[in-house]
Protein backbone atom coordinates (compact mmCIF):
# COMPACT_ATOMS: atom_id res chain seq x y z
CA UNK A 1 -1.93 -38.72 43.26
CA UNK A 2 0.48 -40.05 40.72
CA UNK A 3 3.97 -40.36 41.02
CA UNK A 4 7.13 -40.48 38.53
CA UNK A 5 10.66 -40.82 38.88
CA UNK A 6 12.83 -38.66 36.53
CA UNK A 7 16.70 -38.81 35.71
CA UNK A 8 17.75 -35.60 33.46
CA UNK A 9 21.14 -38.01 33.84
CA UNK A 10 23.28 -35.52 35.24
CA UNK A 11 26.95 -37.25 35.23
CA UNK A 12 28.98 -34.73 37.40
CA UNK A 13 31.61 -35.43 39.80
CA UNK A 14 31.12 -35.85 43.63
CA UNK A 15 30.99 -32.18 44.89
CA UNK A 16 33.27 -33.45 47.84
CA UNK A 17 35.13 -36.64 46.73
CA UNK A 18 35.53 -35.74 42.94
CA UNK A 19 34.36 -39.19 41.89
CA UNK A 20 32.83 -39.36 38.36
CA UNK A 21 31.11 -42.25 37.57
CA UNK A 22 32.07 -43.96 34.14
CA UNK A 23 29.27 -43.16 31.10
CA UNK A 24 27.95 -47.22 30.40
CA UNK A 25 27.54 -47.47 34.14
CA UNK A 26 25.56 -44.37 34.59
CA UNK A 27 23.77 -44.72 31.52
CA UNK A 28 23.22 -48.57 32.63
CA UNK A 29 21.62 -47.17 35.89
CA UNK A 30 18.83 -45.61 34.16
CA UNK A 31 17.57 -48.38 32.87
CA UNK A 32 17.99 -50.32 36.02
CA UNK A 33 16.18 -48.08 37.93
CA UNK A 34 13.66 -47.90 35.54
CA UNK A 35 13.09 -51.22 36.37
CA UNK A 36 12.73 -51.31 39.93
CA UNK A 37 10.03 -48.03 39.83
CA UNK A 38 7.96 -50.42 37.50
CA UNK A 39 8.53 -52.93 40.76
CA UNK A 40 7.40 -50.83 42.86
CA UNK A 41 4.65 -49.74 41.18
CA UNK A 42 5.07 -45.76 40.84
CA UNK A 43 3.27 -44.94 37.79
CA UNK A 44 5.73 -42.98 35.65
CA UNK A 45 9.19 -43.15 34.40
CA UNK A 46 10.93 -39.74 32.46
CA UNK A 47 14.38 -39.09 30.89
CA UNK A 48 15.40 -35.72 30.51
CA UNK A 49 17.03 -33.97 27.41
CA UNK A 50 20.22 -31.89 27.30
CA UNK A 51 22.87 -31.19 24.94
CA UNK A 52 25.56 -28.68 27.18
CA UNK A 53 26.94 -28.94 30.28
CA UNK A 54 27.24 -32.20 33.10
CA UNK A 55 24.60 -34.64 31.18
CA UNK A 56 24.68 -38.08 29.66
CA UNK A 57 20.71 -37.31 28.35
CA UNK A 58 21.48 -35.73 24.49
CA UNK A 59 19.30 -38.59 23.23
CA UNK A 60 16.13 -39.32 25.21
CA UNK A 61 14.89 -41.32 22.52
CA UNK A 62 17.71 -43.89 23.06
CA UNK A 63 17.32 -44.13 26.55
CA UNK A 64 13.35 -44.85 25.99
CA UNK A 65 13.35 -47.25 23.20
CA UNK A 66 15.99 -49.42 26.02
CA UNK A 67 13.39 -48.65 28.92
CA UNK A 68 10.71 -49.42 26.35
CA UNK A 69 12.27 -53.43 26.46
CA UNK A 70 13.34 -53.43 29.89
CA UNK A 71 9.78 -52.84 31.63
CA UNK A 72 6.03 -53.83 30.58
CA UNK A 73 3.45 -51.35 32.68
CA UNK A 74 5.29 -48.37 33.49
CA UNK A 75 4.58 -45.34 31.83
CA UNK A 76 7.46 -43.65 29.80
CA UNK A 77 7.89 -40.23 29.28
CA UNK A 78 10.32 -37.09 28.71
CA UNK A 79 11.32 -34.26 31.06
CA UNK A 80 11.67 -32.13 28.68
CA UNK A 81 11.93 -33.33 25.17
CA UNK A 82 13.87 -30.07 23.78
CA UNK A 83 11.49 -28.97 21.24
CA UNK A 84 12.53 -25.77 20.22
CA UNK A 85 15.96 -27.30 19.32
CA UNK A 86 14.36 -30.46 17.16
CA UNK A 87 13.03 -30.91 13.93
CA UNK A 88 9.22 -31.58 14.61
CA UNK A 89 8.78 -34.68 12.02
CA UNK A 90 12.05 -36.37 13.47
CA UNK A 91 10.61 -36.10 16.85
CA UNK A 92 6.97 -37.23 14.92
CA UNK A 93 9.50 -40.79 13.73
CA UNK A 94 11.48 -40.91 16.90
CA UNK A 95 8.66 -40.50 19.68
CA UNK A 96 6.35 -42.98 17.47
CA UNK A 97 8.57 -45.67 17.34
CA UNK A 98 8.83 -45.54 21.10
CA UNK A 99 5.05 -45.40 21.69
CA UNK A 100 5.02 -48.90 19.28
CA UNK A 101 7.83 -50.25 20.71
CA UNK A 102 6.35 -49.91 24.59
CA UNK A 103 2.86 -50.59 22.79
CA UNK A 104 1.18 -47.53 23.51
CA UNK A 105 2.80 -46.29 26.95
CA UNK A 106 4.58 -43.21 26.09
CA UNK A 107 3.34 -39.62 26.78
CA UNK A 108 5.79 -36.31 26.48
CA UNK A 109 7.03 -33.20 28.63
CA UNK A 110 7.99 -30.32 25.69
CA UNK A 111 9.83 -27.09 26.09
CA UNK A 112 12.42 -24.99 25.17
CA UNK A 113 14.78 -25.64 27.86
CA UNK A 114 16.76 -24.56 30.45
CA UNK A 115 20.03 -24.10 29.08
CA UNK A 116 21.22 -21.28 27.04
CA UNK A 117 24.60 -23.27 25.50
CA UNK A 118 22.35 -25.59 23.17
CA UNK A 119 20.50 -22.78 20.82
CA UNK A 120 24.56 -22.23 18.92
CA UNK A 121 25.55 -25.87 18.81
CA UNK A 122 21.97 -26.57 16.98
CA UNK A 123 22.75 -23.55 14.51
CA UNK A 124 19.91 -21.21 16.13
CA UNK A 125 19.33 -18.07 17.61
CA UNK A 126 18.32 -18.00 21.42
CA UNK A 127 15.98 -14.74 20.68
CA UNK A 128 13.62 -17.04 19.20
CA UNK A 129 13.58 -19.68 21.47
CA UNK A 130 9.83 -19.28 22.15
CA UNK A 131 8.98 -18.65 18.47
CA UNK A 132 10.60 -21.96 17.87
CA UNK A 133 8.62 -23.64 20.51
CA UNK A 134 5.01 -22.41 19.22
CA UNK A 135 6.16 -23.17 15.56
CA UNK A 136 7.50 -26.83 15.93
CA UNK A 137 4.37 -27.33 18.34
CA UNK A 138 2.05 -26.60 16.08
CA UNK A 139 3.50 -28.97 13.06
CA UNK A 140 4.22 -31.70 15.47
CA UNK A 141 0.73 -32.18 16.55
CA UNK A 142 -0.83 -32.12 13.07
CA UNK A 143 1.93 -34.87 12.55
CA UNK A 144 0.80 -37.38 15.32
CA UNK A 145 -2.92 -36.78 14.23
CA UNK A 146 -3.02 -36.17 10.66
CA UNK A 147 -1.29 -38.73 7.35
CA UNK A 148 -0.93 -36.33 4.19
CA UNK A 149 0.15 -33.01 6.06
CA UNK A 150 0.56 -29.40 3.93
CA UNK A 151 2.43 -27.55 6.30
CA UNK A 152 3.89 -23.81 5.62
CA UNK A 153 5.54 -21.97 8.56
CA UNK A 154 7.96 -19.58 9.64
CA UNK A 155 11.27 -21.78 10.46
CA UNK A 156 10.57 -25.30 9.01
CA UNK A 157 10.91 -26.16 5.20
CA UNK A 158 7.37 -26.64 3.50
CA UNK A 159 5.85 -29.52 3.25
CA UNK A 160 3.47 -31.21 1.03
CA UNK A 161 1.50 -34.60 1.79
CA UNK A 162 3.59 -35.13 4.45
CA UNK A 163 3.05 -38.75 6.52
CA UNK A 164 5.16 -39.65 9.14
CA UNK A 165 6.19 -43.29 10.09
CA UNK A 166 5.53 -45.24 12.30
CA UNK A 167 2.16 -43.72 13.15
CA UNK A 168 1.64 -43.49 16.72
CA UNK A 169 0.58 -46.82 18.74
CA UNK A 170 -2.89 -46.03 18.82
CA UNK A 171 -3.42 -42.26 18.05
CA UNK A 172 -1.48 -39.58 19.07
CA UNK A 173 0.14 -39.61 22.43
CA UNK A 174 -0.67 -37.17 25.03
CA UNK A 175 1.86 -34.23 25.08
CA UNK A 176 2.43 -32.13 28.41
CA UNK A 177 3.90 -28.16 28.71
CA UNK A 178 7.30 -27.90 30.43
CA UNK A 179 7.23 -24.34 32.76
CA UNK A 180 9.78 -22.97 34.61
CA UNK A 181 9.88 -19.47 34.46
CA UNK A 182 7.68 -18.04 31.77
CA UNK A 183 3.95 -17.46 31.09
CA UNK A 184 4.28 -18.32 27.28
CA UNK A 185 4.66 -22.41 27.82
CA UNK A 186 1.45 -22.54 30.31
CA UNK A 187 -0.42 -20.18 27.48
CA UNK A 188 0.68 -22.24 24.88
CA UNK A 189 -0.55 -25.72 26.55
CA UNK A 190 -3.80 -23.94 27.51
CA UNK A 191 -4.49 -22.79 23.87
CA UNK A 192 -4.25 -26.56 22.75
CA UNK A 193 -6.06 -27.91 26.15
CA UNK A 194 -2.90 -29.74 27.24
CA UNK A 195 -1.47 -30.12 30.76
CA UNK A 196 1.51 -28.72 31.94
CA UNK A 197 4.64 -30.13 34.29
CA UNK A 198 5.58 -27.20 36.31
CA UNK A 199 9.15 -27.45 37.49
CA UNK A 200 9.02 -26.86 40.80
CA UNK A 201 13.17 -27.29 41.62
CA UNK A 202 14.85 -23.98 41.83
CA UNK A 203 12.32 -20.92 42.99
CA UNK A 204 10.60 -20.25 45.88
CA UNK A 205 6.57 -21.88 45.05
CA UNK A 206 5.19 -18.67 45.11
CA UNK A 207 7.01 -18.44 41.64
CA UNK A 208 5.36 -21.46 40.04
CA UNK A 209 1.97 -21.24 41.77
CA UNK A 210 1.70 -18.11 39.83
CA UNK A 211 2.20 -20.13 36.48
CA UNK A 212 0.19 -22.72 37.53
CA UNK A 213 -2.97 -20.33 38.57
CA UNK A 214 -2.27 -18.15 35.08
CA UNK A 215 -2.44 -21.37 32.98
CA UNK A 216 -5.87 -22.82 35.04
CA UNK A 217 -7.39 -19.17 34.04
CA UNK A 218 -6.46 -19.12 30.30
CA UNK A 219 -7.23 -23.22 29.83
CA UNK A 220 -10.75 -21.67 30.70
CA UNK A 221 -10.65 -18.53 28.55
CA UNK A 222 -9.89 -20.44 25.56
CA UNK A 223 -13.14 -22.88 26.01
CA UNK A 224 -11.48 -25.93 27.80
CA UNK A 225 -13.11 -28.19 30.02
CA UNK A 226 -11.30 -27.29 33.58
CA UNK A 227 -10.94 -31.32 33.47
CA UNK A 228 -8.12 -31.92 30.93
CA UNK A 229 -6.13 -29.47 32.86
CA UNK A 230 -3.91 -31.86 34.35
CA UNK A 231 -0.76 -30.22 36.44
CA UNK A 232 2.38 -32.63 37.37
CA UNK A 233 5.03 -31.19 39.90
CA UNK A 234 9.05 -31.74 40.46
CA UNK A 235 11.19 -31.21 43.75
CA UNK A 236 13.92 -30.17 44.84
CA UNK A 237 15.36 -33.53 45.40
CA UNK A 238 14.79 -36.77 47.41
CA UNK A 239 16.43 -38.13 50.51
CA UNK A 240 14.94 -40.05 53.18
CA UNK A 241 16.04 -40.67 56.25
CA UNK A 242 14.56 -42.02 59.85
CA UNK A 243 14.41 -38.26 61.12
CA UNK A 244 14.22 -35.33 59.21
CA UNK A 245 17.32 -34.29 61.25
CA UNK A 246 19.19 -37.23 60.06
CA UNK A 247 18.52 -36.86 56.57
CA UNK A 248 19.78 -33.30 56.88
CA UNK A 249 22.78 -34.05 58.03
CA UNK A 250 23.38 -37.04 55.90
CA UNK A 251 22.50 -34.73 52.32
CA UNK A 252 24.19 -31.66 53.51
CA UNK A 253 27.69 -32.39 51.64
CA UNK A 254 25.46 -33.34 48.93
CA UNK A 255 23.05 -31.13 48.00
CA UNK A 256 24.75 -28.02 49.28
CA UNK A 257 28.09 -28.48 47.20
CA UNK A 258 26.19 -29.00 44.06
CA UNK A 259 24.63 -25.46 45.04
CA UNK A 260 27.77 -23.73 45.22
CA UNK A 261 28.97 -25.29 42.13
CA UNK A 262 25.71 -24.47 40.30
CA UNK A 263 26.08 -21.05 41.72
CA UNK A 264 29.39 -20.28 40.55
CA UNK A 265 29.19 -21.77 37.20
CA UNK A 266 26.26 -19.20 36.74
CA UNK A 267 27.77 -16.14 38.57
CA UNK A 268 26.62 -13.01 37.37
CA UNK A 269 23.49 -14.49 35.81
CA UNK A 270 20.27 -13.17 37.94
CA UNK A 271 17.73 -15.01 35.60
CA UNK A 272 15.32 -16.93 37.44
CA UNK A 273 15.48 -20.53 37.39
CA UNK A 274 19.04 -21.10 36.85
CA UNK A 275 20.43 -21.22 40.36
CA UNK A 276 18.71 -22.42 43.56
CA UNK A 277 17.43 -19.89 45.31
CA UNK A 278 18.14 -22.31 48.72
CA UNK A 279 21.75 -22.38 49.07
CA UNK A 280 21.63 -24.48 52.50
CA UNK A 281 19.93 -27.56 53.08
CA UNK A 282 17.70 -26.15 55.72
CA UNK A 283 16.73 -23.37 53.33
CA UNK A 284 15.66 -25.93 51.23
CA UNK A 285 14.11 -28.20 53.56
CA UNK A 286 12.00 -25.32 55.44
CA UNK A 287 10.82 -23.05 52.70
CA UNK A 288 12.01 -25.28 49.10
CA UNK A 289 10.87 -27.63 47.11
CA UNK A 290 13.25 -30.51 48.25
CA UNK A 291 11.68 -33.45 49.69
CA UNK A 292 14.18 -34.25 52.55
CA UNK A 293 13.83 -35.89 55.51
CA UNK A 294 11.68 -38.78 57.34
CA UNK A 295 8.87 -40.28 55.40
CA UNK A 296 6.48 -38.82 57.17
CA UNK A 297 7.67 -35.08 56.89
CA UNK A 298 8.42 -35.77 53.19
CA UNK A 299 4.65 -36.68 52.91
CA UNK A 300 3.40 -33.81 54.81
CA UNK A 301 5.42 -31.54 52.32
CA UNK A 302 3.71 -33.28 48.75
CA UNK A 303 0.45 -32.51 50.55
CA UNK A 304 1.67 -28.91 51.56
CA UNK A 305 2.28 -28.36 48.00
CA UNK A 306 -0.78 -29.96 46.64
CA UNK A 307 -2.68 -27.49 48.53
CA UNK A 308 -1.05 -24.86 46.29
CA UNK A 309 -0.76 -26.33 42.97
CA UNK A 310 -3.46 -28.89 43.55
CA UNK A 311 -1.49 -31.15 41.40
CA UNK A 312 -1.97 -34.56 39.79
CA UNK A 313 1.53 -36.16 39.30
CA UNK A 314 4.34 -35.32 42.07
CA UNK A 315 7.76 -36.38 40.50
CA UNK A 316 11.51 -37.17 41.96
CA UNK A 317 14.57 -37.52 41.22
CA UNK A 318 17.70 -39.40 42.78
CA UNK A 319 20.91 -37.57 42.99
CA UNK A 320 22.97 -40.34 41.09
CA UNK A 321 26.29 -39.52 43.18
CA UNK A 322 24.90 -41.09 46.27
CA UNK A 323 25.95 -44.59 46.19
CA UNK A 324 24.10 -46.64 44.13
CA UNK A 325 22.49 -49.05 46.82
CA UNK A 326 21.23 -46.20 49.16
CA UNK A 327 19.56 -44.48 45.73
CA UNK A 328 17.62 -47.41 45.36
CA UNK A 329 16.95 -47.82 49.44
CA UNK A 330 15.77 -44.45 49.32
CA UNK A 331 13.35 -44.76 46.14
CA UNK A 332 11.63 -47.97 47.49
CA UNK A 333 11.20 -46.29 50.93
CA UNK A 334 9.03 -43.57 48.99
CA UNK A 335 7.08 -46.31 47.30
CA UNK A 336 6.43 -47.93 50.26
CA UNK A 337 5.95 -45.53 52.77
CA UNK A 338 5.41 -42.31 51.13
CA UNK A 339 3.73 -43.13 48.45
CA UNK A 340 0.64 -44.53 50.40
CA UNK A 341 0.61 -41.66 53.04
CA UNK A 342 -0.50 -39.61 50.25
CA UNK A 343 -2.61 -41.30 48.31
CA UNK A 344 -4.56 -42.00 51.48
CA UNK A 345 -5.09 -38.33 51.30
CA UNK A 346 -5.66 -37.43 47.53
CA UNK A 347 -7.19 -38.84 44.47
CA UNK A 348 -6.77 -37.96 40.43
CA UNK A 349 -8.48 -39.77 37.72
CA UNK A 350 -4.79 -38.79 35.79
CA UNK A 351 -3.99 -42.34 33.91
CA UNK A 352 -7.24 -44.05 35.45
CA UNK A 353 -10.23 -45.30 33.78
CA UNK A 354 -12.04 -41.99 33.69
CA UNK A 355 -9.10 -40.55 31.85
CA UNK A 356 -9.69 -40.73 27.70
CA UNK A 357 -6.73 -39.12 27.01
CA UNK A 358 -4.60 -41.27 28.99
CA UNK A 359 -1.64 -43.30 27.34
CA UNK A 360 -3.19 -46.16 25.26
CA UNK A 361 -1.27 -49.30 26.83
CA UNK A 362 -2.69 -47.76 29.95
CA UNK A 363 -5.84 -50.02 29.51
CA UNK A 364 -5.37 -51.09 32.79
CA UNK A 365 -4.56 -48.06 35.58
CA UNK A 366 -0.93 -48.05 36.33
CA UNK A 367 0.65 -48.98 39.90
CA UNK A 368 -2.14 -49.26 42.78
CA UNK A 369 -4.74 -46.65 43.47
CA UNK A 370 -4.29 -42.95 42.60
């Protein structure tokens, strides 16, 4: 098993104190923690990508080409780079230049997002989201592999003998599938024989597994080894604590008032995926995603979940209102005590030596054993 830390770099106030954190510090934060997952030796860092509502994250690419300096072995990556918003031979330049900056460590989680507010401020219409996705895709790759592109499409301008710079470190970078709620990002990602990043935050797992099982059968059907079909999984968020009870208690205030507030900015709206479907802590503890609680409950529950989604990369995020010094307890308690509980357990050749299409300044496997 793999594992990644991710910060979509939500910058909300504290659900019960109302403290906001200023923008340089937060935005400082990512980098530092960056740092000290590289320490650790977890095997992935990701920055998410929003442009509306409570985020600091509008450009990833930014935030990557900083993390790029700032650590040597880590693995960078995206969760999600926006891609039905961006123009797919900016995101060719941009994503390039990080791969050559971090020497070949970069790989990317695309979608089309999970926010409905960014589709007018880019200038496009929401009802072809998906359309976007599959178009931009399919330019973007030809991009990263190909100098001297034609390209005629649907959305994007023609173009003719098209070569993007930089070129990628050493070839083109492995690209995952962002999927939340819909079977068209798994189909999409099994088409091209990529792996997908299933959410895994919001439903109950019944809801992804079905995404993840759909996407295993059409990787198949379209004449891919099962092999490639790498799956990564989110949570629900990560607390630790000495007893599960404790860390309960402690992340109650926490996690639950960012579920009301989440609820009521979304009242009305009974799409999946944009509320948590646990409203209480112990909701989310017994039958959710979240990974709360002692160390060795937290580890039970990754290897609960790996029996149903049999995945290769588990990822987790620190709610960045906790203060600052217990956020960093907390991740270095999963490296160290977590982290090896399950790998004693389960094995992927994901970024190992018996992975070709790993990232190329992974010469060397990442962190300590999968």
């Amino acid at each position: 098993m793999r594992f990644q830390v991710l910060d979509i770099v939500p910058h909300a106030p504290h659900p019960v104190t109302g403290e906001l954190l200023d923008p340089s510090t937060r935005l400082e934060r990512v980098v530092e923690t960056a740092v000290l997952a590289e320490e650790l030796g977890l095997d992935s860092f990701a920055v998410g990508e929003r442009h509306a509502g409570d985020f600091l994250s509008s450009s990833p690419t930014v935030l990557l080409g900083a993390l790029a300096q700032a650590t040597d072995r880590i693995l960078l990556s995206t969760g999600v780079t926006v891609l039905s918003l961006l123009d797919p031979v900016r995101v060719a330049e941009d994503y390039a230049t990080v791969d050559v900056l971090s020497r070949g460590r970069l790989e990317i989680v695309i979608g089309k997002g999970n926010e409905d507010k960014h589709f007018p401020l880019f200038g496009l219409d929401i009802a072809h989201q998906y359309d976007y996705l599959e178009e931009n895709y399919g330019l973007l790759r030809r991009l990263l592999r190909e100098e001297h592109v034609d390209w005629e499409g649907r959305f994007h301008a023609p173009l003719h003998d098209a070569t993007t710079l930089p070129r990628p470190f050493d070839g083109p970078f492995r690209v995952w599938h962002g999927s939340a709620t819909s079977l068209f990002a798994v189909e999409l990602a099994a088409r091209y024989g990529d792996p997908i990043f299933t959410a895994n935050a919001l439903q109950p797992r019944e809801k992804y597994q079905v995404l993840i099982d759909h996407y295993r059968e059409q990787l198949v059907a379209h004449g891919h080894d099962p092999s490639v079909g790498y799956v990564g999984s989110g949570s629900g968020g990560l607390f630790l604590a000495d007893t599960t009870e404790r860390a309960t208690d402690e992340y109650r205030a926490v996690y639950e008032g960012f579920a009301a507030r989440a609820a009521a900015r979304h009242a009305g709206d009974t799409r999946p995926g944009k509320v948590s479907s646990f409203a209480t802590i112990e909701d989310a503890v017994e039958r959710g995603p979240a990974l709360v609680g002692s160390s060795e409950r937290v580890a039970e529950k990754i290897l609960d979940y790996h029996a149903s989604y049999g995945h290769d990369v588990q990822s987790v995020s620190l709610n960045p209102v906790l203060p600052y010094q217990q956020q960093h307890d907390v991740l270095r308690r999963f490296a160290e005590e977590v982290v090896p509980l399950v790998r004693r357990e389960l094995s992927t050749t994901l970024w190992g030596p018996d992975d070709p299409g790993r990232a190329r300044g992974l010469a060397v496997p990442v962190g300590v054993p999968s």
